[in-house]
PDB file of N, CA and C in Angstrom:
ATOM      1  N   UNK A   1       5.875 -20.551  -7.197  1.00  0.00           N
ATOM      2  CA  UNK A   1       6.558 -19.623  -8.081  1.00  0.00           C
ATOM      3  C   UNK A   1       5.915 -19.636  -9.468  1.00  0.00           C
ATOM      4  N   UNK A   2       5.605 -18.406  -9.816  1.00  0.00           N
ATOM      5  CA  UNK A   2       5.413 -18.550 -11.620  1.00  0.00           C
ATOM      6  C   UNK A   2       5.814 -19.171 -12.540  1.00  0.00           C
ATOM      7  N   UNK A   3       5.520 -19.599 -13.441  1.00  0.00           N
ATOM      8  CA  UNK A   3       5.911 -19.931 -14.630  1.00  0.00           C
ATOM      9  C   UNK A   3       6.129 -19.707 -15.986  1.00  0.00           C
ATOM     10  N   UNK A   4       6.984 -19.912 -16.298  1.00  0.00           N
ATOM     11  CA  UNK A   4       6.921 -18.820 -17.548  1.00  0.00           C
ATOM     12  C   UNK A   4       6.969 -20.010 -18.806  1.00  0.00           C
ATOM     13  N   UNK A   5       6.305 -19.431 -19.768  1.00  0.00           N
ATOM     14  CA  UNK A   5       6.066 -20.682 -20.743  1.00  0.00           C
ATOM     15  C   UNK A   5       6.893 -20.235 -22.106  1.00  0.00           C
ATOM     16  N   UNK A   6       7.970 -20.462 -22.189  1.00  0.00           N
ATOM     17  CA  UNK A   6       8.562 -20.016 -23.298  1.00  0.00           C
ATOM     18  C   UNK A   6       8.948 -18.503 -23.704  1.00  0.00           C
ATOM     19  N   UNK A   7       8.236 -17.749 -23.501  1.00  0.00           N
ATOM     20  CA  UNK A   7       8.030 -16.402 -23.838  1.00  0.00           C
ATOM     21  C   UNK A   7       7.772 -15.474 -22.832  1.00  0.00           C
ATOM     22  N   UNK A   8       8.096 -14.131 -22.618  1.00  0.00           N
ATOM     23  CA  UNK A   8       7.691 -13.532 -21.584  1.00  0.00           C
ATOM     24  C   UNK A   8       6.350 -13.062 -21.948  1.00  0.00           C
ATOM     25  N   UNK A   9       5.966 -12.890 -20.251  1.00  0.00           N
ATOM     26  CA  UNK A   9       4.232 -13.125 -20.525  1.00  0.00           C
ATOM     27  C   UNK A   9       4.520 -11.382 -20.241  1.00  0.00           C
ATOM     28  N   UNK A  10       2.742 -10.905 -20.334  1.00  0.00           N
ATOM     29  CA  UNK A  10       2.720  -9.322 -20.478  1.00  0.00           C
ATOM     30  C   UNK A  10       3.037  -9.119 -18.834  1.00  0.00           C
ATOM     31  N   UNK A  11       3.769  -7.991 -18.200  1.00  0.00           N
ATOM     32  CA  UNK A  11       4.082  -8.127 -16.517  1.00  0.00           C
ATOM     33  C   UNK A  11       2.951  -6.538 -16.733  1.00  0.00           C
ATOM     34  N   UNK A  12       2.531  -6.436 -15.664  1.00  0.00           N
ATOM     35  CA  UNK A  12       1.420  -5.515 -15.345  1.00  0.00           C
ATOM     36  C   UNK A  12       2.399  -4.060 -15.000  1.00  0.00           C
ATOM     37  N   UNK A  13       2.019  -3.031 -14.350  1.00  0.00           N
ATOM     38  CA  UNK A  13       2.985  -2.350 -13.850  1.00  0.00           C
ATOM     39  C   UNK A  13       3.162  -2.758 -12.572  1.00  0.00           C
ATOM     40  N   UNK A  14       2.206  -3.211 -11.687  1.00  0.00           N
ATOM     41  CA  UNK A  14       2.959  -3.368  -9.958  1.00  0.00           C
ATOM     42  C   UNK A  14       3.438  -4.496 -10.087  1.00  0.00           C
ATOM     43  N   UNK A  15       3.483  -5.641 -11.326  1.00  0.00           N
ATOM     44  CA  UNK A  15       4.767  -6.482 -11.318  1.00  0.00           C
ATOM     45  C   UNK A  15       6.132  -5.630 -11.367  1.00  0.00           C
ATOM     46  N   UNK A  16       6.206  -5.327 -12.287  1.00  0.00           N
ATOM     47  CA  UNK A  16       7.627  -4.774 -12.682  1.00  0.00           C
ATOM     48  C   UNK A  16       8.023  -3.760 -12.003  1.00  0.00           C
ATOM     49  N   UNK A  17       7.290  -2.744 -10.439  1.00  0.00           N
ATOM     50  CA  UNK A  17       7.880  -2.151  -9.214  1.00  0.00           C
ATOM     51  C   UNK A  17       8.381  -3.315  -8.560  1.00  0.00           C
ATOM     52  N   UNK A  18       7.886  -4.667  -8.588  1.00  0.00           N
ATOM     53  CA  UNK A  18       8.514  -5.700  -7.437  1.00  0.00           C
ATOM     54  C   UNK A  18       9.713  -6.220  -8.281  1.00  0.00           C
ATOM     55  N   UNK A  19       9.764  -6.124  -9.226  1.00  0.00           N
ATOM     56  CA  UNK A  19      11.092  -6.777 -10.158  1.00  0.00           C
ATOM     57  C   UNK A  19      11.637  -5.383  -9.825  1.00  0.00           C
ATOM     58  N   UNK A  20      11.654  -4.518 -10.410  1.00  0.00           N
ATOM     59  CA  UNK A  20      12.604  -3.362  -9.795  1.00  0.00           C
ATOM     60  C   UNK A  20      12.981  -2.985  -8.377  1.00  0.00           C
ATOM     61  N   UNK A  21      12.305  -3.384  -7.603  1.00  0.00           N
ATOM     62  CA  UNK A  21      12.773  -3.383  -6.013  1.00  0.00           C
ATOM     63  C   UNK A  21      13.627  -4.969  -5.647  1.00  0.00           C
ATOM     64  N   UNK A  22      13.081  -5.957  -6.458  1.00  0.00           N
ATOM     65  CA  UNK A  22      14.308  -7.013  -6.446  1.00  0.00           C
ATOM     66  C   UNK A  22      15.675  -6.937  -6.779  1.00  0.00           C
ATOM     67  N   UNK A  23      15.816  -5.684  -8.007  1.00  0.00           N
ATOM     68  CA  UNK A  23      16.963  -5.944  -9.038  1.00  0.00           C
ATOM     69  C   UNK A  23      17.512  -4.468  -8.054  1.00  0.00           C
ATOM     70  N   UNK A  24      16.995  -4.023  -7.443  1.00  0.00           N
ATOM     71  CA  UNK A  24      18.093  -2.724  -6.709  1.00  0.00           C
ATOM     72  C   UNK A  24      18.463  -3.761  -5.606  1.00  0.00           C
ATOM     73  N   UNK A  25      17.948  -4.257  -4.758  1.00  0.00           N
ATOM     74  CA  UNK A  25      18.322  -5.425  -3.906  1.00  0.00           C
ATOM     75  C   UNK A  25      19.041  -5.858  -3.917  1.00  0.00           C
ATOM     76  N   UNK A  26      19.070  -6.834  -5.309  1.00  0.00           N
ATOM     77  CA  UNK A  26      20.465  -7.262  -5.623  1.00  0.00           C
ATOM     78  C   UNK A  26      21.960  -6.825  -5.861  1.00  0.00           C
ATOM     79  N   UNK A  27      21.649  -5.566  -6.164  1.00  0.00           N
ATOM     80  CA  UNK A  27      23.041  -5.037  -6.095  1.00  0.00           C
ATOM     81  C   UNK A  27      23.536  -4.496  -5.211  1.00  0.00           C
ATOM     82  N   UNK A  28      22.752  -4.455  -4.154  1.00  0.00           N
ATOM     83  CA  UNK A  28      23.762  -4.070  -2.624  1.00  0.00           C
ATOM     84  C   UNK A  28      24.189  -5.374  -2.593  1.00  0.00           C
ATOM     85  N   UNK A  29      25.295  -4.545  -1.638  1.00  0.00           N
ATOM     86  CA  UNK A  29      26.006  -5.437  -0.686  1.00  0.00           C
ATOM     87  C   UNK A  29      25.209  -5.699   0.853  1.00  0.00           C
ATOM     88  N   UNK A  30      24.734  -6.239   1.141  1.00  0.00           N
ATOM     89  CA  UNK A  30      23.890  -6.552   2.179  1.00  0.00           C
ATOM     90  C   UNK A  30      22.560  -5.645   1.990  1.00  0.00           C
ATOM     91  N   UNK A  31      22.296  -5.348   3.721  1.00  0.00           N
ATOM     92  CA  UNK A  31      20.591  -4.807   3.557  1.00  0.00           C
ATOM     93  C   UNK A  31      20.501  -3.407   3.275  1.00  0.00           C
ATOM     94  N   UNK A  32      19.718  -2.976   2.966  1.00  0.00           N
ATOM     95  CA  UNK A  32      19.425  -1.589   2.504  1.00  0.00           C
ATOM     96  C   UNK A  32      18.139  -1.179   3.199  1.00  0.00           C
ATOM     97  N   UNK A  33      18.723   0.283   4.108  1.00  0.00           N
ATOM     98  CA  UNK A  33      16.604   0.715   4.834  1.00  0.00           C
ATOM     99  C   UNK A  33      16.094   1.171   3.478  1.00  0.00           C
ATOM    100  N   UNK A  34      14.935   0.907   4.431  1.00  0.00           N
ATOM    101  CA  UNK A  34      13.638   1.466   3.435  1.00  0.00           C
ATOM    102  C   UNK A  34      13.675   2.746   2.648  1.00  0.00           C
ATOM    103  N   UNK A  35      14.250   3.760   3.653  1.00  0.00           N
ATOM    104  CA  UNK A  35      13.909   4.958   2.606  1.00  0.00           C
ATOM    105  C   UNK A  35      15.554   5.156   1.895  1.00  0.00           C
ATOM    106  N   UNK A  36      16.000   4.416   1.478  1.00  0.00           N
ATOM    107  CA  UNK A  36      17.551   3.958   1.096  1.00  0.00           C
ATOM    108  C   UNK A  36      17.325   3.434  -0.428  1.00  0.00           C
ATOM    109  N   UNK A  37      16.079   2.294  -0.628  1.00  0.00           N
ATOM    110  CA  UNK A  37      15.225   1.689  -1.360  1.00  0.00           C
ATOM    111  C   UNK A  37      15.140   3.035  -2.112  1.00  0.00           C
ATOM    112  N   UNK A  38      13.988   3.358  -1.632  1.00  0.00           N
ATOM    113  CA  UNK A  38      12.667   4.218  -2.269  1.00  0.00           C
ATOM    114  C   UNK A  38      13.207   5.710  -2.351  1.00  0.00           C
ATOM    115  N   UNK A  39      14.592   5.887  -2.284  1.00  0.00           N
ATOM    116  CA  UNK A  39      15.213   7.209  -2.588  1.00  0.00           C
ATOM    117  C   UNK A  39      15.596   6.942  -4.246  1.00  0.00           C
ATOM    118  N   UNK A  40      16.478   5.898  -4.397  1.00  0.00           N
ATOM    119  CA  UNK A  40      16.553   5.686  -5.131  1.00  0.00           C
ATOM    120  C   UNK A  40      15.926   4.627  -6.084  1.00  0.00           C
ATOM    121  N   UNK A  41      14.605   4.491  -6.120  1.00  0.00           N
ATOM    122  CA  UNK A  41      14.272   4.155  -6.926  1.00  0.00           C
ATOM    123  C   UNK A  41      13.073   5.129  -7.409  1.00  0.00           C
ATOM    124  N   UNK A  42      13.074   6.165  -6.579  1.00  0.00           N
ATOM    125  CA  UNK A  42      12.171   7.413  -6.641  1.00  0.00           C
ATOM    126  C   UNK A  42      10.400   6.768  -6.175  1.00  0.00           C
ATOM    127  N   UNK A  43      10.301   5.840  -5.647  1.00  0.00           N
ATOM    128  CA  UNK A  43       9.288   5.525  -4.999  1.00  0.00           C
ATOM    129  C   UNK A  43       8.799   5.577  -3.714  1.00  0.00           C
ATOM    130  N   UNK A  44       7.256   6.051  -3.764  1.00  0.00           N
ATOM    131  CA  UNK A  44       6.740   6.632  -2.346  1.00  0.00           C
ATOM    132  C   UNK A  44       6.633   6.053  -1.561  1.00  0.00           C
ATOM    133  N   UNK A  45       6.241   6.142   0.093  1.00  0.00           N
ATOM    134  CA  UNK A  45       6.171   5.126   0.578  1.00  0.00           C
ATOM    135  C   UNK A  45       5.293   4.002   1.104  1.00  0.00           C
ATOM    136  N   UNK A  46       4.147   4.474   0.208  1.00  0.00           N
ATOM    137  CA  UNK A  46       2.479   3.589   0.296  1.00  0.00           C
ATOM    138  C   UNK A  46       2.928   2.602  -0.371  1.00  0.00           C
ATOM    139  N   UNK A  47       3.427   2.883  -1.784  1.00  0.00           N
ATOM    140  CA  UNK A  47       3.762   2.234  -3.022  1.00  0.00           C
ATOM    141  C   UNK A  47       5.056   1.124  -2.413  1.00  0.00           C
ATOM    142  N   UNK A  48       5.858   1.515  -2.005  1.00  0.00           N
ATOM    143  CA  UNK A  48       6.791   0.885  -1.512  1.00  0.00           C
ATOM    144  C   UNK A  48       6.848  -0.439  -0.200  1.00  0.00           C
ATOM    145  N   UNK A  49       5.951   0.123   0.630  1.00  0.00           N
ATOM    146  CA  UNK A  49       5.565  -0.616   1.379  1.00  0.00           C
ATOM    147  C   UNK A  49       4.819  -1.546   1.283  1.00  0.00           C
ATOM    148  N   UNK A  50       3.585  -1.261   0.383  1.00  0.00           N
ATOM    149  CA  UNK A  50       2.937  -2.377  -0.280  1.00  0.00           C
ATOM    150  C   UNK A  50       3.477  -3.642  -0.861  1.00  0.00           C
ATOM    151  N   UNK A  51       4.407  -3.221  -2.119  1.00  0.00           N
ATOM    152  CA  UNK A  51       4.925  -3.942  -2.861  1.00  0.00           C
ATOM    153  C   UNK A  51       6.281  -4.724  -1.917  1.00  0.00           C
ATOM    154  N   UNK A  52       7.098  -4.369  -0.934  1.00  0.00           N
ATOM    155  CA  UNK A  52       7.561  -4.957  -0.007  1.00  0.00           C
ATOM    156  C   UNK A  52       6.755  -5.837   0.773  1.00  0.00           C
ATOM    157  N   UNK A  53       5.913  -5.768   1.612  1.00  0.00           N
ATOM    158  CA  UNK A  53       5.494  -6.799   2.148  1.00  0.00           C
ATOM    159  C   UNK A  53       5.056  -7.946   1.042  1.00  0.00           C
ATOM    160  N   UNK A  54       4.407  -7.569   0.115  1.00  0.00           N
ATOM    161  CA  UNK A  54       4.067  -8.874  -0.693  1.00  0.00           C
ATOM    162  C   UNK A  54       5.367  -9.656  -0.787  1.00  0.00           C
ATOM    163  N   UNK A  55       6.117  -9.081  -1.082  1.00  0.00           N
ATOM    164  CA  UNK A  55       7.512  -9.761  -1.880  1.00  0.00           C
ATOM    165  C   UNK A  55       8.281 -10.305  -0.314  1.00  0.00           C
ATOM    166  N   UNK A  56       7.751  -9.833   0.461  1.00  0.00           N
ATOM    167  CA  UNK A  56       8.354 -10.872   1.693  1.00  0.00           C
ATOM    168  C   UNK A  56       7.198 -11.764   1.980  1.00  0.00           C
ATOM    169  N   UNK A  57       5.768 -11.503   1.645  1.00  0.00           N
ATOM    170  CA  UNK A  57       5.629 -12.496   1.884  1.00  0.00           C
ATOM    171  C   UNK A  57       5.571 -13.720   0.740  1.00  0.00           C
ATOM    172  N   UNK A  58       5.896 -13.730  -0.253  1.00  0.00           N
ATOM    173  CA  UNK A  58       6.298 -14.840  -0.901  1.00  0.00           C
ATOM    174  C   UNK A  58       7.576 -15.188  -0.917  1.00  0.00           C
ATOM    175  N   UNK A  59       8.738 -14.490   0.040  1.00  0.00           N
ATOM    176  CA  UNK A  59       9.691 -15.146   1.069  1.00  0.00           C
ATOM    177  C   UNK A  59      11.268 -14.877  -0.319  1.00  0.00           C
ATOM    178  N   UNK A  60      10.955 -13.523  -0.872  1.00  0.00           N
ATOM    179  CA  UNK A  60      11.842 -13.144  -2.058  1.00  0.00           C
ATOM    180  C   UNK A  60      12.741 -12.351  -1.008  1.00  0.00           C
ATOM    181  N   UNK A  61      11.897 -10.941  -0.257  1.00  0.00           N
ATOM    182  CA  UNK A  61      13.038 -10.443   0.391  1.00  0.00           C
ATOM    183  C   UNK A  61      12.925 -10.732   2.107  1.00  0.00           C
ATOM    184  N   UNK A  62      14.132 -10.580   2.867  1.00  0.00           N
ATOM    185  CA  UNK A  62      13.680 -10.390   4.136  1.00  0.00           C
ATOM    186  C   UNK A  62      13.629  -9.116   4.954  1.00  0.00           C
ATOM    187  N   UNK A  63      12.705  -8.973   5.637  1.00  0.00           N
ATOM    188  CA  UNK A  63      12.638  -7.468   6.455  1.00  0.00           C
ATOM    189  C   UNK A  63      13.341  -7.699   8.111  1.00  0.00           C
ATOM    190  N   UNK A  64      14.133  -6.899   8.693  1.00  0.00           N
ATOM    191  CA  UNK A  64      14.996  -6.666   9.695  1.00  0.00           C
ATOM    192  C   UNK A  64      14.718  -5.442  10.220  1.00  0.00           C
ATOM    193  N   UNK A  65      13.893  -5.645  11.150  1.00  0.00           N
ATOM    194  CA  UNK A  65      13.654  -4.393  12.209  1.00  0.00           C
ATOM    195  C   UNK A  65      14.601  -3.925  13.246  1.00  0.00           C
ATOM    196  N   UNK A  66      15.345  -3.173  13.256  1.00  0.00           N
ATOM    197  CA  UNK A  66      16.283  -2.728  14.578  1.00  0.00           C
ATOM    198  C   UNK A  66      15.906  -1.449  15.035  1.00  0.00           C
ATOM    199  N   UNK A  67      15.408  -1.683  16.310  1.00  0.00           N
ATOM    200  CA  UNK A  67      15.358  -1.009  17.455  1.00  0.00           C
ATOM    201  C   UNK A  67      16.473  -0.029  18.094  1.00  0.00           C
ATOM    202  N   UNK A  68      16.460   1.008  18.196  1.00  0.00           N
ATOM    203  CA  UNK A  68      17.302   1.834  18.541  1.00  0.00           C
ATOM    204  C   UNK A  68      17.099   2.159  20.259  1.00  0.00           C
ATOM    205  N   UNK A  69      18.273   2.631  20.407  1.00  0.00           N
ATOM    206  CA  UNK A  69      17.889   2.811  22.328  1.00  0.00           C
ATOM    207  C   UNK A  69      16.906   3.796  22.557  1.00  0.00           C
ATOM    208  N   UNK A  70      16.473   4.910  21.740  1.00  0.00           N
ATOM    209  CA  UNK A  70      16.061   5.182  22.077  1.00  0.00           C
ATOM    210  C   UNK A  70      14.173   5.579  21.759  1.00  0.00           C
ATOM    211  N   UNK A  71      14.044   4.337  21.361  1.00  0.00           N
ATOM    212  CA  UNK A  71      12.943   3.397  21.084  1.00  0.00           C
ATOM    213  C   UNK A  71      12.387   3.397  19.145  1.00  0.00           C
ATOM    214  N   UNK A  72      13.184   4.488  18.726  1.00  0.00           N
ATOM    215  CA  UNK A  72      12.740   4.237  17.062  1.00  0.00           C
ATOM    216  C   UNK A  72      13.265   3.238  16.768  1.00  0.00           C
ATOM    217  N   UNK A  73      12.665   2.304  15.576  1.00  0.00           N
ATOM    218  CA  UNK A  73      13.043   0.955  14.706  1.00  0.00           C
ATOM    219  C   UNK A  73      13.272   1.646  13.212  1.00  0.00           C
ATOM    220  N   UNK A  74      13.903   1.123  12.736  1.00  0.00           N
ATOM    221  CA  UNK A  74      14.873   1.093  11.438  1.00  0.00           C
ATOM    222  C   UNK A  74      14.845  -0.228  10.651  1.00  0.00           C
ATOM    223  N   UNK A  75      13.888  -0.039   9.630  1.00  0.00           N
ATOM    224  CA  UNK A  75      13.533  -1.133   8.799  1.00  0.00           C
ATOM    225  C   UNK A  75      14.553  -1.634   7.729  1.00  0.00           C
ATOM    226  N   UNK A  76      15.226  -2.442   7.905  1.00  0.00           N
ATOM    227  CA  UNK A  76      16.195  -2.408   6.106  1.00  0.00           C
ATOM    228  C   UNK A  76      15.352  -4.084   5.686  1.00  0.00           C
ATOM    229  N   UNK A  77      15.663  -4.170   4.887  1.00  0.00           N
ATOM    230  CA  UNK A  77      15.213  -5.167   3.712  1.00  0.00           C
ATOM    231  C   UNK A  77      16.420  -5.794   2.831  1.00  0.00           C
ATOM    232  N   UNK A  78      16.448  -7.223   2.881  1.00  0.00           N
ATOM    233  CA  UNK A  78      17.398  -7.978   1.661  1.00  0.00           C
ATOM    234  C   UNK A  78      17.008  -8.627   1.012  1.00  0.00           C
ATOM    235  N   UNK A  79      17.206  -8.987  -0.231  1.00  0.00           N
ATOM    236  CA  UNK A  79      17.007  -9.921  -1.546  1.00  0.00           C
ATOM    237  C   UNK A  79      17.023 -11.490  -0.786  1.00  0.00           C
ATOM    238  N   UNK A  80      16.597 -12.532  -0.417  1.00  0.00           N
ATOM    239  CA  UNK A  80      16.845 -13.599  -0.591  1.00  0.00           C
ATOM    240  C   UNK A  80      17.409 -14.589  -1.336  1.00  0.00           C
ATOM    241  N   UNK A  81      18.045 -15.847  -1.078  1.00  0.00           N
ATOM    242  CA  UNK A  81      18.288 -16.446  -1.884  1.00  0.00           C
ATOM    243  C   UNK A  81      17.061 -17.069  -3.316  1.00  0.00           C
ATOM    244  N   UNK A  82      15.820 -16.895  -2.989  1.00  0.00           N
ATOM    245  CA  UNK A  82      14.795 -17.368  -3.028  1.00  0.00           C
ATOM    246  C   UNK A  82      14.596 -16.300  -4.681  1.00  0.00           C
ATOM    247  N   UNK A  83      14.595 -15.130  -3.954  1.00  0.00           N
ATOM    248  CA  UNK A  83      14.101 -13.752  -4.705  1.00  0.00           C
ATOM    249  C   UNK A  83      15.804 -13.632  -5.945  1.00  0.00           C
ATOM    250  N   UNK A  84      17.365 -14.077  -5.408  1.00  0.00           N
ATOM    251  CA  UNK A  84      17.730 -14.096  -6.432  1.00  0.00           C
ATOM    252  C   UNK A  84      17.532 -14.852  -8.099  1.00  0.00           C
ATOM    253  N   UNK A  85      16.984 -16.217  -7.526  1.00  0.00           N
ATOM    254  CA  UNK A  85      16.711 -17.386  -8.422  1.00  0.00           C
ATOM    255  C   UNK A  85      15.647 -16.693  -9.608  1.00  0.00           C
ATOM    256  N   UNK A  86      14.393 -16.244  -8.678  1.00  0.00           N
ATOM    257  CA  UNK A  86      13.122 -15.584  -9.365  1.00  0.00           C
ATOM    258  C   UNK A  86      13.964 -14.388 -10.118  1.00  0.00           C
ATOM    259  N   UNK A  87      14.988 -13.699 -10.101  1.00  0.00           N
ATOM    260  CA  UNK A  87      15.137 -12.754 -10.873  1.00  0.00           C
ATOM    261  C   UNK A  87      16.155 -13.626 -11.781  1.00  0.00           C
ATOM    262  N   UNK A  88      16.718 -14.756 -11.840  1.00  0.00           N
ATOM    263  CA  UNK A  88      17.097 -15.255 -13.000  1.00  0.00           C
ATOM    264  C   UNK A  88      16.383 -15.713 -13.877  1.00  0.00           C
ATOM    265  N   UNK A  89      15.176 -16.322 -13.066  1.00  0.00           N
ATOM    266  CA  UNK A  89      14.259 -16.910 -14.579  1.00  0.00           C
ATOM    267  C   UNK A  89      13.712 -15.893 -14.979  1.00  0.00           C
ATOM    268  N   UNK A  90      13.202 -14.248 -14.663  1.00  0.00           N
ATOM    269  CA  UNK A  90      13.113 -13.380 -15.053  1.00  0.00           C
ATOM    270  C   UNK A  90      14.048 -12.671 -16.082  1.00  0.00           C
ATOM    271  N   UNK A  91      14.971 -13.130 -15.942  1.00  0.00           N
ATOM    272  CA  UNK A  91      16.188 -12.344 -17.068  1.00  0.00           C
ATOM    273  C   UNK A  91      15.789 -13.524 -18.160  1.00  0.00           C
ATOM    274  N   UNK A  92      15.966 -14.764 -17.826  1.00  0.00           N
ATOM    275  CA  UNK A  92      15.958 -16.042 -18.465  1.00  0.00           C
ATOM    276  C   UNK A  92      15.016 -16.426 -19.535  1.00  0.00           C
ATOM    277  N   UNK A  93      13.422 -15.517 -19.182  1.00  0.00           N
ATOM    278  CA  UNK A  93      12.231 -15.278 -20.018  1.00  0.00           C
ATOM    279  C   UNK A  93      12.190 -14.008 -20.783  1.00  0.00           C
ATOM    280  N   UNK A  94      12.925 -12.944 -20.109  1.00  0.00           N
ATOM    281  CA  UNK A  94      12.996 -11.893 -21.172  1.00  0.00           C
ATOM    282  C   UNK A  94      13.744 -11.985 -22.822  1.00  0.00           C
TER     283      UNK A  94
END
């Protein structure tokens, strides 16, 4: 996990899409699909998808594939316990 040294450091812009896809996260109540996400946060879905997998894979959110009968999957995504902590020391350095 990062570190933050006293001060907030400069966040790039595709930091602060993954802090903004954390902090909509957090305010559901459970999982949210993908294009549920990226409706409202007005983001596409190259952009979105990208910045999701990273952030699962440093184990912030989790992804949940469900299969439908009649063979489409339905992606939703949740905040982790992991990914809430990282958005406190994020508030915590701002």
């Amino acid at each position: 996990m990062p570190v933050f040294w006293g001060t907030m450091m400069e966040i790039i812009k595709s930091d602060q899409l993954k802090i903004k896809i954390l902090k909509e996260l957090a305010k559901a109540k459970g999982d949210l699909s993908y294009y549920a996400v990226m409706k409202r946060l007005k983001m596409n879905d190259s952009v979105f998808f990208r910045n999701c997998r990273f952030l699962e894979l440093l184990e912030l959110v989790a992804v949940h594939d469900i299969r439908m009968p009649n063979g489409r999957a339905y992606h939703y995504v949740s905040i982790t316990q992991q990914g809430r902590d990282f958005l406190e020391r994020v508030a915590k350095a701002e």
